[in-house]
C-alpha atoms as a PDB file:
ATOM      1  CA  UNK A   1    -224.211 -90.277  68.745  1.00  0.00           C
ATOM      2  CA  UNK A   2    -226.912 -92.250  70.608  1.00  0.00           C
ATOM      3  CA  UNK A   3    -229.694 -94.411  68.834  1.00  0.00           C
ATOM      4  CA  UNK A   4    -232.461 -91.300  69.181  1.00  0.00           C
ATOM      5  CA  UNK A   5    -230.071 -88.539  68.137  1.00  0.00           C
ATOM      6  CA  UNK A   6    -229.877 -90.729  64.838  1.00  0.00           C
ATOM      7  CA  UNK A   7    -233.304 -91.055  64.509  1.00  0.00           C
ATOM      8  CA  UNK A   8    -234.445 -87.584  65.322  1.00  0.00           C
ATOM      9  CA  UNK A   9    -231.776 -86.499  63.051  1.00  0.00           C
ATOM     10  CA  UNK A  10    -232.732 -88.987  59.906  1.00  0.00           C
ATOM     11  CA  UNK A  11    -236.465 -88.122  60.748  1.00  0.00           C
ATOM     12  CA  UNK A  12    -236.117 -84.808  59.894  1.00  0.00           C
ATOM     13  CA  UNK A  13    -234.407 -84.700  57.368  1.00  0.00           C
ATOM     14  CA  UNK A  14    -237.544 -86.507  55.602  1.00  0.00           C
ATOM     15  CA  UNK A  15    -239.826 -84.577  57.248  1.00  0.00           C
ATOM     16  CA  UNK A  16    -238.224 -81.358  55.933  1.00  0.00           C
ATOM     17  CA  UNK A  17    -237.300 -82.204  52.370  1.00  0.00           C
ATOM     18  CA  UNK A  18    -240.747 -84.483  52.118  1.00  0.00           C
ATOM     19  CA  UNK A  19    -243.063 -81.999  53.178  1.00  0.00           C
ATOM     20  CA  UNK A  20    -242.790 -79.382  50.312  1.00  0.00           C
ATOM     21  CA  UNK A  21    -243.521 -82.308  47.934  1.00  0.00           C
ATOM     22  CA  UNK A  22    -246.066 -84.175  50.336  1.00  0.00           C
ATOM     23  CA  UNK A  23    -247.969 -81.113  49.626  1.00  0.00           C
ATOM     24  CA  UNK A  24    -248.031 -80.469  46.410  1.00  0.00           C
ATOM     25  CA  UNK A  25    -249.306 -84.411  45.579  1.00  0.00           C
ATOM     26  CA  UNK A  26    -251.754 -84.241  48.075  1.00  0.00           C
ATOM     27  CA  UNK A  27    -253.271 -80.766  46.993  1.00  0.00           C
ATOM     28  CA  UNK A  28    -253.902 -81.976  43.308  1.00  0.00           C
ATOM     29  CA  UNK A  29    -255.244 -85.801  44.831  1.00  0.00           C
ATOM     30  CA  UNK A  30    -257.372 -83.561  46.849  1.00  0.00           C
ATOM     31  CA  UNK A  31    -258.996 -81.426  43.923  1.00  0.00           C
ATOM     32  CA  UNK A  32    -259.121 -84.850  41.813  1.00  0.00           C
ATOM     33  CA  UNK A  33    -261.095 -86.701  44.626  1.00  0.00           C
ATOM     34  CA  UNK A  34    -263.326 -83.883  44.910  1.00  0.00           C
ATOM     35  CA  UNK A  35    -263.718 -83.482  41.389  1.00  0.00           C
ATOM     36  CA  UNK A  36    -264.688 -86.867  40.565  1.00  0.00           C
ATOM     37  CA  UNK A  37    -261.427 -87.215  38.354  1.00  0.00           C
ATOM     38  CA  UNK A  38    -260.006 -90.598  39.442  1.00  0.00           C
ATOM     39  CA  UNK A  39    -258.670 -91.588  36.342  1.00  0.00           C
ATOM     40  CA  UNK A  40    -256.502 -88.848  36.348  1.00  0.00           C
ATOM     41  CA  UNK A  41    -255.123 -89.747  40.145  1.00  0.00           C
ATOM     42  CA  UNK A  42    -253.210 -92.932  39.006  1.00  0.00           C
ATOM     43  CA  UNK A  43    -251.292 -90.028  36.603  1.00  0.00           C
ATOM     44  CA  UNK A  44    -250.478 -88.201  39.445  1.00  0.00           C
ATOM     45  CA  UNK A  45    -249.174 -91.137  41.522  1.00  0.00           C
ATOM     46  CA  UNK A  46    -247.516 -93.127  38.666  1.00  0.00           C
ATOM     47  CA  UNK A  47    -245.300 -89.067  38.162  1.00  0.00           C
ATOM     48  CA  UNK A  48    -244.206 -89.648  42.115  1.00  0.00           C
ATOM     49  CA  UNK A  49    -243.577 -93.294  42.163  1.00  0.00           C
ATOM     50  CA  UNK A  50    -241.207 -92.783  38.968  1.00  0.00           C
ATOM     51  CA  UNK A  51    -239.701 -89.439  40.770  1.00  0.00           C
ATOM     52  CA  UNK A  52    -238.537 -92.123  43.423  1.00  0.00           C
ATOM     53  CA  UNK A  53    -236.750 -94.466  41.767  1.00  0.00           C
ATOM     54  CA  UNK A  54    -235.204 -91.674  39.718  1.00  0.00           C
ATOM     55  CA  UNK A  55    -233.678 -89.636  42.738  1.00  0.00           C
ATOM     56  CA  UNK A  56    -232.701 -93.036  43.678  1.00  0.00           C
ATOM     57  CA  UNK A  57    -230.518 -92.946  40.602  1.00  0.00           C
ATOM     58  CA  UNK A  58    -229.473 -89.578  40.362  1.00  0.00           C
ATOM     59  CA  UNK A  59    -228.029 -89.714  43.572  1.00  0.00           C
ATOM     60  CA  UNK A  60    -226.084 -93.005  42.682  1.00  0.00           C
ATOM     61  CA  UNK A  61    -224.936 -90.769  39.715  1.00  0.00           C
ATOM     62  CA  UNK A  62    -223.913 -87.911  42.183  1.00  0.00           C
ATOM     63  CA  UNK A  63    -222.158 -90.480  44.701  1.00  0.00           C
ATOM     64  CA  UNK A  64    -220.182 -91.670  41.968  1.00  0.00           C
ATOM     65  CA  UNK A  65    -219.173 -88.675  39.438  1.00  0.00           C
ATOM     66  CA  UNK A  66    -219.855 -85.417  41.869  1.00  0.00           C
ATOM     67  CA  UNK A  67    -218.485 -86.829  45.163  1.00  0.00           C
ATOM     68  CA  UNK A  68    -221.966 -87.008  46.934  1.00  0.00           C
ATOM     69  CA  UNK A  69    -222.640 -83.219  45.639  1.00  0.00           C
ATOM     70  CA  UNK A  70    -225.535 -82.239  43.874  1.00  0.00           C
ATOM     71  CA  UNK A  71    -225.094 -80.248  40.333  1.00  0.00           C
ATOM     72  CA  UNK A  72    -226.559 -76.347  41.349  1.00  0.00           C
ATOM     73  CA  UNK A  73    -227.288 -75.672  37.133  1.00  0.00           C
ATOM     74  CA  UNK A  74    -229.768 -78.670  36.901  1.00  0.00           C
ATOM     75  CA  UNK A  75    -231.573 -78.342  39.813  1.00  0.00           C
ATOM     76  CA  UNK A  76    -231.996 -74.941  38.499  1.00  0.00           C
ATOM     77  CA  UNK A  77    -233.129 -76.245  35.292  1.00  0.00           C
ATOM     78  CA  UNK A  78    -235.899 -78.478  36.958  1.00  0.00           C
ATOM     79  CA  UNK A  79    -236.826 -75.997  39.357  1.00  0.00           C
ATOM     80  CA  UNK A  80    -237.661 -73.469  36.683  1.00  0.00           C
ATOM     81  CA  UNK A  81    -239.462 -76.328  34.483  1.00  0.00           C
ATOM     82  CA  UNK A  82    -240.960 -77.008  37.919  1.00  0.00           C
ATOM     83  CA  UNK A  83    -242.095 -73.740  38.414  1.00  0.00           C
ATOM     84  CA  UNK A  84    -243.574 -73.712  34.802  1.00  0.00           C
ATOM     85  CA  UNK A  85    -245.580 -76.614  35.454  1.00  0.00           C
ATOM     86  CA  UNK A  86    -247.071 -74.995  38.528  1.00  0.00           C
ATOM     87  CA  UNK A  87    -248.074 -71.888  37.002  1.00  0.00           C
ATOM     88  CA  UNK A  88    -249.784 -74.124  33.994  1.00  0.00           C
ATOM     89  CA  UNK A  89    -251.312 -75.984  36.966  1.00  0.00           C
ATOM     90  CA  UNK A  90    -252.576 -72.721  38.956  1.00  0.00           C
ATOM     91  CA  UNK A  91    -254.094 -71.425  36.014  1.00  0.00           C
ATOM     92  CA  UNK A  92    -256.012 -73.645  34.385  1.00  0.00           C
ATOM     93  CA  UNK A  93    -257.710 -74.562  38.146  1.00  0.00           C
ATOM     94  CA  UNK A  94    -258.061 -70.979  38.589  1.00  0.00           C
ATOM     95  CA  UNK A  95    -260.277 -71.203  34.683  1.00  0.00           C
ATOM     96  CA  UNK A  96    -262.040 -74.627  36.100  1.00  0.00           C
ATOM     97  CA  UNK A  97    -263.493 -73.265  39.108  1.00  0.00           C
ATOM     98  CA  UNK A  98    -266.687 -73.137  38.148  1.00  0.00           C
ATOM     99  CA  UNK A  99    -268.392 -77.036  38.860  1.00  0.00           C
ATOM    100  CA  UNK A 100    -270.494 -76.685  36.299  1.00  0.00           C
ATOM    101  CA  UNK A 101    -267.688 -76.006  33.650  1.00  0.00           C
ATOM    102  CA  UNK A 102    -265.789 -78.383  35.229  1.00  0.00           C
ATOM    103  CA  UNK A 103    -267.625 -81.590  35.012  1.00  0.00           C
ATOM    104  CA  UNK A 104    -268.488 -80.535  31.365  1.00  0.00           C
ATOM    105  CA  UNK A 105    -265.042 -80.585  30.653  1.00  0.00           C
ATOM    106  CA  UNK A 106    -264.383 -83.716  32.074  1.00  0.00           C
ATOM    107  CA  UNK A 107    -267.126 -85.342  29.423  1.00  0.00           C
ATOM    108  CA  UNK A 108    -265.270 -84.255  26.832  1.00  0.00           C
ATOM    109  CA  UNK A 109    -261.896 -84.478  27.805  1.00  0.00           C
ATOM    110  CA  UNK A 110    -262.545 -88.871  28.098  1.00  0.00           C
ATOM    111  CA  UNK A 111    -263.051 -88.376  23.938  1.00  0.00           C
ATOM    112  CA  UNK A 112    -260.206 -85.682  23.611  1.00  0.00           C
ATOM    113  CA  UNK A 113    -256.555 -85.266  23.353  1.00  0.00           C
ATOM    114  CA  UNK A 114    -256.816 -82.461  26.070  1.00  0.00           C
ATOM    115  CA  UNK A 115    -257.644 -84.602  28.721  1.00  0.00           C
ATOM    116  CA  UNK A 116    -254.153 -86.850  27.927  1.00  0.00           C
ATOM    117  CA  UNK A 117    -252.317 -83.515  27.845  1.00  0.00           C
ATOM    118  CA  UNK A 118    -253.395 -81.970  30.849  1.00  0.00           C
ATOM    119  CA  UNK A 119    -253.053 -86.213  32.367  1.00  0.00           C
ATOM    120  CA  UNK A 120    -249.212 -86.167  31.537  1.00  0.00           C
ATOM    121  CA  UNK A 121    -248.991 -82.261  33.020  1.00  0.00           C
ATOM    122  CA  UNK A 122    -250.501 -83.552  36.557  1.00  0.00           C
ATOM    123  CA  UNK A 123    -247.824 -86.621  36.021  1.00  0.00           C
ATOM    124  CA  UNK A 124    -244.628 -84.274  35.129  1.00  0.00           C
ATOM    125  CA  UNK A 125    -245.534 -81.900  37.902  1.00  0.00           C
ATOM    126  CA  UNK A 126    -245.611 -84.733  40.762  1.00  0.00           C
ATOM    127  CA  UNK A 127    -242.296 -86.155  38.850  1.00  0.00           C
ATOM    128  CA  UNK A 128    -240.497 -82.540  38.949  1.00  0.00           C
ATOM    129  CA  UNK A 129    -242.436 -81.872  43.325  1.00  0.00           C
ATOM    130  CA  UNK A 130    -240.842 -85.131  44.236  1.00  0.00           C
ATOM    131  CA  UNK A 131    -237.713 -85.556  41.883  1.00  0.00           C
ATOM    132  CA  UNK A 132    -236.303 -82.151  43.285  1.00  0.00           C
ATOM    133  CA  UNK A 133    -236.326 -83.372  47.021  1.00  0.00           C
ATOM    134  CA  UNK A 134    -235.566 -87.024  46.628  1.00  0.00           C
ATOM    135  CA  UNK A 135    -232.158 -86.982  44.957  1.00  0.00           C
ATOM    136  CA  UNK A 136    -230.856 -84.887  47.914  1.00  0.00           C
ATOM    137  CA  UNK A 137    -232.874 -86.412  50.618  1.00  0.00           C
ATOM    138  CA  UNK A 138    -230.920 -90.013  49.275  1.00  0.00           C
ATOM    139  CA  UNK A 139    -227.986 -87.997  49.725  1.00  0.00           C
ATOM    140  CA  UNK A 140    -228.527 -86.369  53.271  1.00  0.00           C
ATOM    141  CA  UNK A 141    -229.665 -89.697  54.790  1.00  0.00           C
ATOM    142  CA  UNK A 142    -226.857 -91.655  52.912  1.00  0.00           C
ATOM    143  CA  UNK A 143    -224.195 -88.855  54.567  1.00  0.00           C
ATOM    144  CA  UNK A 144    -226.048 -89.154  57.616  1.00  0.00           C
ATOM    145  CA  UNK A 145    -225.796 -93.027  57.464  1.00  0.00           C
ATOM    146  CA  UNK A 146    -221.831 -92.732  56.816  1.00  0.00           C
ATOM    147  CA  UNK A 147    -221.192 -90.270  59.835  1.00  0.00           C
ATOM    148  CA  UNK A 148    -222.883 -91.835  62.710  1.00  0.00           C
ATOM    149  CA  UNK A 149    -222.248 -95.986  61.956  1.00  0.00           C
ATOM    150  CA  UNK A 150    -224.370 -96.708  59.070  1.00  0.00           C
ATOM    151  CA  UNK A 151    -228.040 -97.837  58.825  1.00  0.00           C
ATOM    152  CA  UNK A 152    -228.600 -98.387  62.361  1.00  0.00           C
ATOM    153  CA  UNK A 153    -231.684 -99.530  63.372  1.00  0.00           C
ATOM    154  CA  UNK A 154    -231.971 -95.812  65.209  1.00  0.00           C
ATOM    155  CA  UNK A 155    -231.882 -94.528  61.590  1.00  0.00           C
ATOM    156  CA  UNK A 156    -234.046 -96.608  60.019  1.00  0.00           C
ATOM    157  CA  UNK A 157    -236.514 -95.889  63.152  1.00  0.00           C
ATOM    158  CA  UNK A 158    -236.702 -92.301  62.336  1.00  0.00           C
ATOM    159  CA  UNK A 159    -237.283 -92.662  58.584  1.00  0.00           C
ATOM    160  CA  UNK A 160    -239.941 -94.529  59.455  1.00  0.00           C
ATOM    161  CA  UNK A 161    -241.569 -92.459  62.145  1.00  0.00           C
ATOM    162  CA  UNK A 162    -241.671 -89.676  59.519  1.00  0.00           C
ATOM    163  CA  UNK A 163    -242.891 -91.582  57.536  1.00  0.00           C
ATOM    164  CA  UNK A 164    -245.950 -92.173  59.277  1.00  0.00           C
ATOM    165  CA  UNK A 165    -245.968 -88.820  60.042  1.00  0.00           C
ATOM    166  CA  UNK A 166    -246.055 -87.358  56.827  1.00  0.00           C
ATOM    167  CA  UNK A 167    -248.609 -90.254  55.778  1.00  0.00           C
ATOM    168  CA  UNK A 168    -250.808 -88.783  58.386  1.00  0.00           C
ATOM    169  CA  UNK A 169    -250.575 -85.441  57.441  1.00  0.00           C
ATOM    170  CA  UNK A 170    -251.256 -86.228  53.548  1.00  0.00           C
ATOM    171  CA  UNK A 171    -254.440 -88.342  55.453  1.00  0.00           C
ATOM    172  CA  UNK A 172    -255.555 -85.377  57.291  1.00  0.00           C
ATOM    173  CA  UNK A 173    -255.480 -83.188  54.260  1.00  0.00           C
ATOM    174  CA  UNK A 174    -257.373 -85.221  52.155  1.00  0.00           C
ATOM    175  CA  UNK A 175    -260.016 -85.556  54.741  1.00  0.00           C
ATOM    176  CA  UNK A 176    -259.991 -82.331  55.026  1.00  0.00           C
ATOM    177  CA  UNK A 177    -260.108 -81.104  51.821  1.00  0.00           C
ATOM    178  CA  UNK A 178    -262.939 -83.542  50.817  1.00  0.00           C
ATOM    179  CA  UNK A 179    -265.555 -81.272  52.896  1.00  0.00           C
ATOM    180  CA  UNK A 180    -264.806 -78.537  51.460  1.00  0.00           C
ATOM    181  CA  UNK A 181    -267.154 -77.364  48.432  1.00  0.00           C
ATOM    182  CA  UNK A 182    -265.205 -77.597  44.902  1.00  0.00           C
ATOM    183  CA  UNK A 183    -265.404 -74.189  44.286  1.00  0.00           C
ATOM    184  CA  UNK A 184    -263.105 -72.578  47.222  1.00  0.00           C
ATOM    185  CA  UNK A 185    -260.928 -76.123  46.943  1.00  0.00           C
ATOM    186  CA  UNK A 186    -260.089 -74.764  43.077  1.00  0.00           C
ATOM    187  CA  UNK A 187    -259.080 -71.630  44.451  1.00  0.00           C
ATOM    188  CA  UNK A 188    -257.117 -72.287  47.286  1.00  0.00           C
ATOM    189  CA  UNK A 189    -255.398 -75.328  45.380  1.00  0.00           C
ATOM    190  CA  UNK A 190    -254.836 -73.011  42.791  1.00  0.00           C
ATOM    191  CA  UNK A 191    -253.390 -70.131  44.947  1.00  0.00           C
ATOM    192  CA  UNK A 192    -250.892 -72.639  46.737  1.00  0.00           C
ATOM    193  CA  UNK A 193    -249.555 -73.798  43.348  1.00  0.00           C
ATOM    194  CA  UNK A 194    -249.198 -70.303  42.318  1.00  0.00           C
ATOM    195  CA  UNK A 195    -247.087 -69.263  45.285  1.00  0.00           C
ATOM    196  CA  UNK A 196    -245.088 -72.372  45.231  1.00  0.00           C
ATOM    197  CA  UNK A 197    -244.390 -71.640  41.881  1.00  0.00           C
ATOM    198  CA  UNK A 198    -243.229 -67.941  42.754  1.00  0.00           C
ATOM    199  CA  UNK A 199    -241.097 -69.773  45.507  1.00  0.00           C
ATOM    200  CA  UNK A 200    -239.179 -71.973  42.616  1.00  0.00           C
ATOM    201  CA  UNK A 201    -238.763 -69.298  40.391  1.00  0.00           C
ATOM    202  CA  UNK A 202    -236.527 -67.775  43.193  1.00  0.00           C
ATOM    203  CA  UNK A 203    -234.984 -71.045  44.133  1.00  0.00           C
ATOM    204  CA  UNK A 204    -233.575 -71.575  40.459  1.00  0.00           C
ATOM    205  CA  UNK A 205    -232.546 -67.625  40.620  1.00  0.00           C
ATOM    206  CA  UNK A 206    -230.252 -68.465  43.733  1.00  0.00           C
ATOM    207  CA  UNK A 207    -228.758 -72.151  42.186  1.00  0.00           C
ATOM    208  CA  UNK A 208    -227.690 -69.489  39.213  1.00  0.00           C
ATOM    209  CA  UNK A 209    -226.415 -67.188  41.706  1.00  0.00           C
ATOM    210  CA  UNK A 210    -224.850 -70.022  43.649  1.00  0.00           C
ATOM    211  CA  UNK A 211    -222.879 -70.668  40.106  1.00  0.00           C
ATOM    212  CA  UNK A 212    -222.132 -67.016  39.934  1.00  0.00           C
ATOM    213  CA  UNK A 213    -224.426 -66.953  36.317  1.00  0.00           C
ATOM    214  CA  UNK A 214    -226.546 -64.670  38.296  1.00  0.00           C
ATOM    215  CA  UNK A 215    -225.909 -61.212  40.343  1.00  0.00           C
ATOM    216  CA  UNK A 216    -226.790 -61.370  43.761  1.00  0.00           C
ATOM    217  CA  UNK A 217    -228.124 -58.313  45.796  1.00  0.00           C
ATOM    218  CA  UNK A 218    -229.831 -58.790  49.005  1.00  0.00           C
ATOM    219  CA  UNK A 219    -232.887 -57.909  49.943  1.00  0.00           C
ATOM    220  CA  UNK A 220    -234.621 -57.293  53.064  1.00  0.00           C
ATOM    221  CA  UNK A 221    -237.396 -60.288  53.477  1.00  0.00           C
ATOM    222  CA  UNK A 222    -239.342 -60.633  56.698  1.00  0.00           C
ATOM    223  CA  UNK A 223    -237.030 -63.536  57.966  1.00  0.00           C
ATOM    224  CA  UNK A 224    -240.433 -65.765  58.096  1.00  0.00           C
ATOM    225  CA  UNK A 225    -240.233 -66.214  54.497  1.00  0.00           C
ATOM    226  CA  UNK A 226    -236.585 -66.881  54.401  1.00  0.00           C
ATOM    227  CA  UNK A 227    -237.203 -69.341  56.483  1.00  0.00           C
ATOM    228  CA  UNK A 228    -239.800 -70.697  53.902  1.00  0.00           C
ATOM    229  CA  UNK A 229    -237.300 -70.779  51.366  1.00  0.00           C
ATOM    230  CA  UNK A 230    -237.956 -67.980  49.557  1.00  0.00           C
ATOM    231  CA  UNK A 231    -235.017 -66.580  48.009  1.00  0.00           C
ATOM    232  CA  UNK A 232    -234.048 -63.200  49.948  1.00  0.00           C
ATOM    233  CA  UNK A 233    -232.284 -60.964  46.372  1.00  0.00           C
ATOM    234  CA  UNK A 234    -233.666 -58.444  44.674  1.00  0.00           C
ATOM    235  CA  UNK A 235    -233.406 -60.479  41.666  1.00  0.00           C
ATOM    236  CA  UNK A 236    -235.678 -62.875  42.718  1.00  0.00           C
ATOM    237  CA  UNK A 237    -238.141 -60.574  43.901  1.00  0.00           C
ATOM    238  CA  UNK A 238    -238.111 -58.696  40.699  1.00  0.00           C
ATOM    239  CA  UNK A 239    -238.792 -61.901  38.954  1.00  0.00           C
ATOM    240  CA  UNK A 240    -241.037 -62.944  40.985  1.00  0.00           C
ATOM    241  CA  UNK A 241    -243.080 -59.370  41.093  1.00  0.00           C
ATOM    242  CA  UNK A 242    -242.934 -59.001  37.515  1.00  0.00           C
ATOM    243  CA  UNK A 243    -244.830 -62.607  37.339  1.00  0.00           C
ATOM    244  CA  UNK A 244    -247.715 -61.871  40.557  1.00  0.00           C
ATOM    245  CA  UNK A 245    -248.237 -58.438  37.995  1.00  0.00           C
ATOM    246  CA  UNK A 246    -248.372 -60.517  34.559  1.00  0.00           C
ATOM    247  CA  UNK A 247    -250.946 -63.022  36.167  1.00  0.00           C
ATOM    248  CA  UNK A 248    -252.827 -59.876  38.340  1.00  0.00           C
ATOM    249  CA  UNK A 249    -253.006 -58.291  34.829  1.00  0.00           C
ATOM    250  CA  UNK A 250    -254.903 -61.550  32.775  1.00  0.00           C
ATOM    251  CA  UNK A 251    -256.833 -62.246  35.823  1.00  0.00           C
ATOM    252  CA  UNK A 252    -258.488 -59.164  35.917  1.00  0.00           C
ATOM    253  CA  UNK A 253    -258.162 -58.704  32.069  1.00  0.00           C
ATOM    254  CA  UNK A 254    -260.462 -62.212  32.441  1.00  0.00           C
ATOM    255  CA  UNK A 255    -262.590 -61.018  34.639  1.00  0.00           C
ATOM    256  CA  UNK A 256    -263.699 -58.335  32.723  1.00  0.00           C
ATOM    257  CA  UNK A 257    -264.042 -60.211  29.920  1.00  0.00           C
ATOM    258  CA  UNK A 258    -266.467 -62.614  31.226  1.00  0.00           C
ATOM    259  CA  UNK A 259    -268.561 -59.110  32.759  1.00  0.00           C
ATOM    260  CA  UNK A 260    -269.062 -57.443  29.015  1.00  0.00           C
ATOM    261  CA  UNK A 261    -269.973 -61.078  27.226  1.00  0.00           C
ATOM    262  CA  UNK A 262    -273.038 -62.386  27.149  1.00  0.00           C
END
C-alpha cells in the first residue's frame, strides 16, 4: 500500500467519524457566539477536550480486554443518553428563540443555578457528540496503522490533512452562522439537534438489535438516508415517529398557548 493510499485512507476515516461531531460543537459555538454567551463556550469546549482523552482511554480499554472491538450495549447506552441530551438541547433553543427572552434569561441565569445546569448540559452533550466517534476512530486508525506498516509518515499526513479540513469547515460555519440573525440561527440549530437526535435514537435501536435485545424488521428507507446513518427497521422508525408526533403535539400545544394568553 503506497504512502497516499495510507493517507487517503487514514484521512477519511477522520473525516467521516469527525464530521457528525464537528457539527454538533460547532452548531451550539455558533448559537453561543451569536448569542453573546461566551462564558458558556469554554463549557462546551472543556465537554470535547475531555471526550478526547477519554476515547483515548476507552479504546486502550477495548485494545486490551475486547480485542480491539468496541462493546455494541454501551455505545447504545451513550447513544440514547446522547440522544436525550439533544432533544433537551433542541427544545429549550426552540423556547429561547425569541432575542428578547433570550438575553433576559441570560441576566438572570449569571445569579442562578439554571444557568450552571443548562452550562454542564452544553458540556455533557459535546462529551457524549465527540466521545461516541473518538473511541472508534482511535481504533480504526490504530487497525489501519497495524495493517499497512505502522504510523507512517503517509498516515500521519492524512490525519492531518483532515484535520485542516475539518478545521476549515467548523471555520466556515461559524462565519457563516455569525450573519445570520439569532432568531432563524435558534431554529435551524434547534431543528439539526432535533434530527440528530431522531438519528441516535435509531442508532442505539440497531446496537440492541446488533446484540439480538431488539427485533429487527426492515424497512424500506430512501437509500439517501441509509446512507446518513439512519437506521433502516421498522423499529426505529416507530420510535422515532412516535417522538417527531410527541414533540409536533407540545409544539403546537405551545403555540396555542402563547395565542389565548395575554
Amino acid at each position: 500500500m503506497n504512502s497516499f493510499s495510507i493517507a487517503l485512507q487514514a484521512g477519511s476515516i477522520l473525516l467521516r467519524e469527525g464530521l457528525e461531531a464537528m457539527l454538533v460543537i460547532a452548531a451550539l459555538a455558533a448559537f453561543l457566539h451569536k448569542a453573546n454567551a461566551g462564558p458558556w463556550i469554554r463549557w462546551l469546549y472543556a465537554g470535547a477536550v475531555t471526550a478526547i482523552a477519554a476515547s483515548i482511554a476507552a479504546a486502550v480499554v477495548f485494545e486490551v480486554y475486547f480485542n480491539g472491538m468496541h462493546d455494541d450495549r454501551m455505545e447504545a447506552v451513550v447513544l440514547a443518553i446522547a440522544a436525550v441530551l439533544m432533544f433537551y438541547m433542541s427544545g429549550w433553543l426552540f423556547l429561547r428563540q425569541n432575542p428578547q427572552a433570550w438575553t433576559k434569561e441570560l441576566k438572570d441565569a449569571a445569579e442562578k443555578a439554571i444557568g450552571r445546569g443548562t452550562a454542564m448540559s452544553l458540556a455533557a452533550l459535546a462529551f457524549l457528540a465527540v466521545f461516541r466517534e473518538g473511541a472508534e476512530t482511535i481504533l480504526f486508525l490504530h487497525a489501519t496503522a497495524r495493517t499497512s506498516g505502522g504510523w507512517s509518515a503517509g498516515l500521519i499526513g492524512g490525519l492531518a490533512g483532515a484535520t485542516v479540513l475539518l478545521g476549515g469547515l467548523y471555520i466556515a460555519m461559524q462565519w457563516l452562522a455569525l450573519r445570520l440573525p439569532l432568531r432563524p440561527l435558534f431554529l435551524v440549530t434547534s431543528a439539526f439537534l432535533f434530527v440528530m437526535g431522531l438519528r441516535f435514537v435509531g442508532g442505539a435501536i440497531q446496537e440492541c438489535q446488533e446484540q439480538v435485545l431488539v427485533p429487527l424488521h426492515a424497512a424500506p428507507l430512501p437509500a439517501w438516508l441509509v446512507s446518513l446513518g439512519f437506521n433502516p427497521s421498522w423499529e426505529a422508525i416507530s420510535a422515532q415517529a412516535f417522538i417527531g408526533a410527541v414533540a409536533v403535539t407540545g409544539t403546537l400545544g405551545l403555540l396555542r398557548l402563547r395565542r389565548t394568553t395575554p
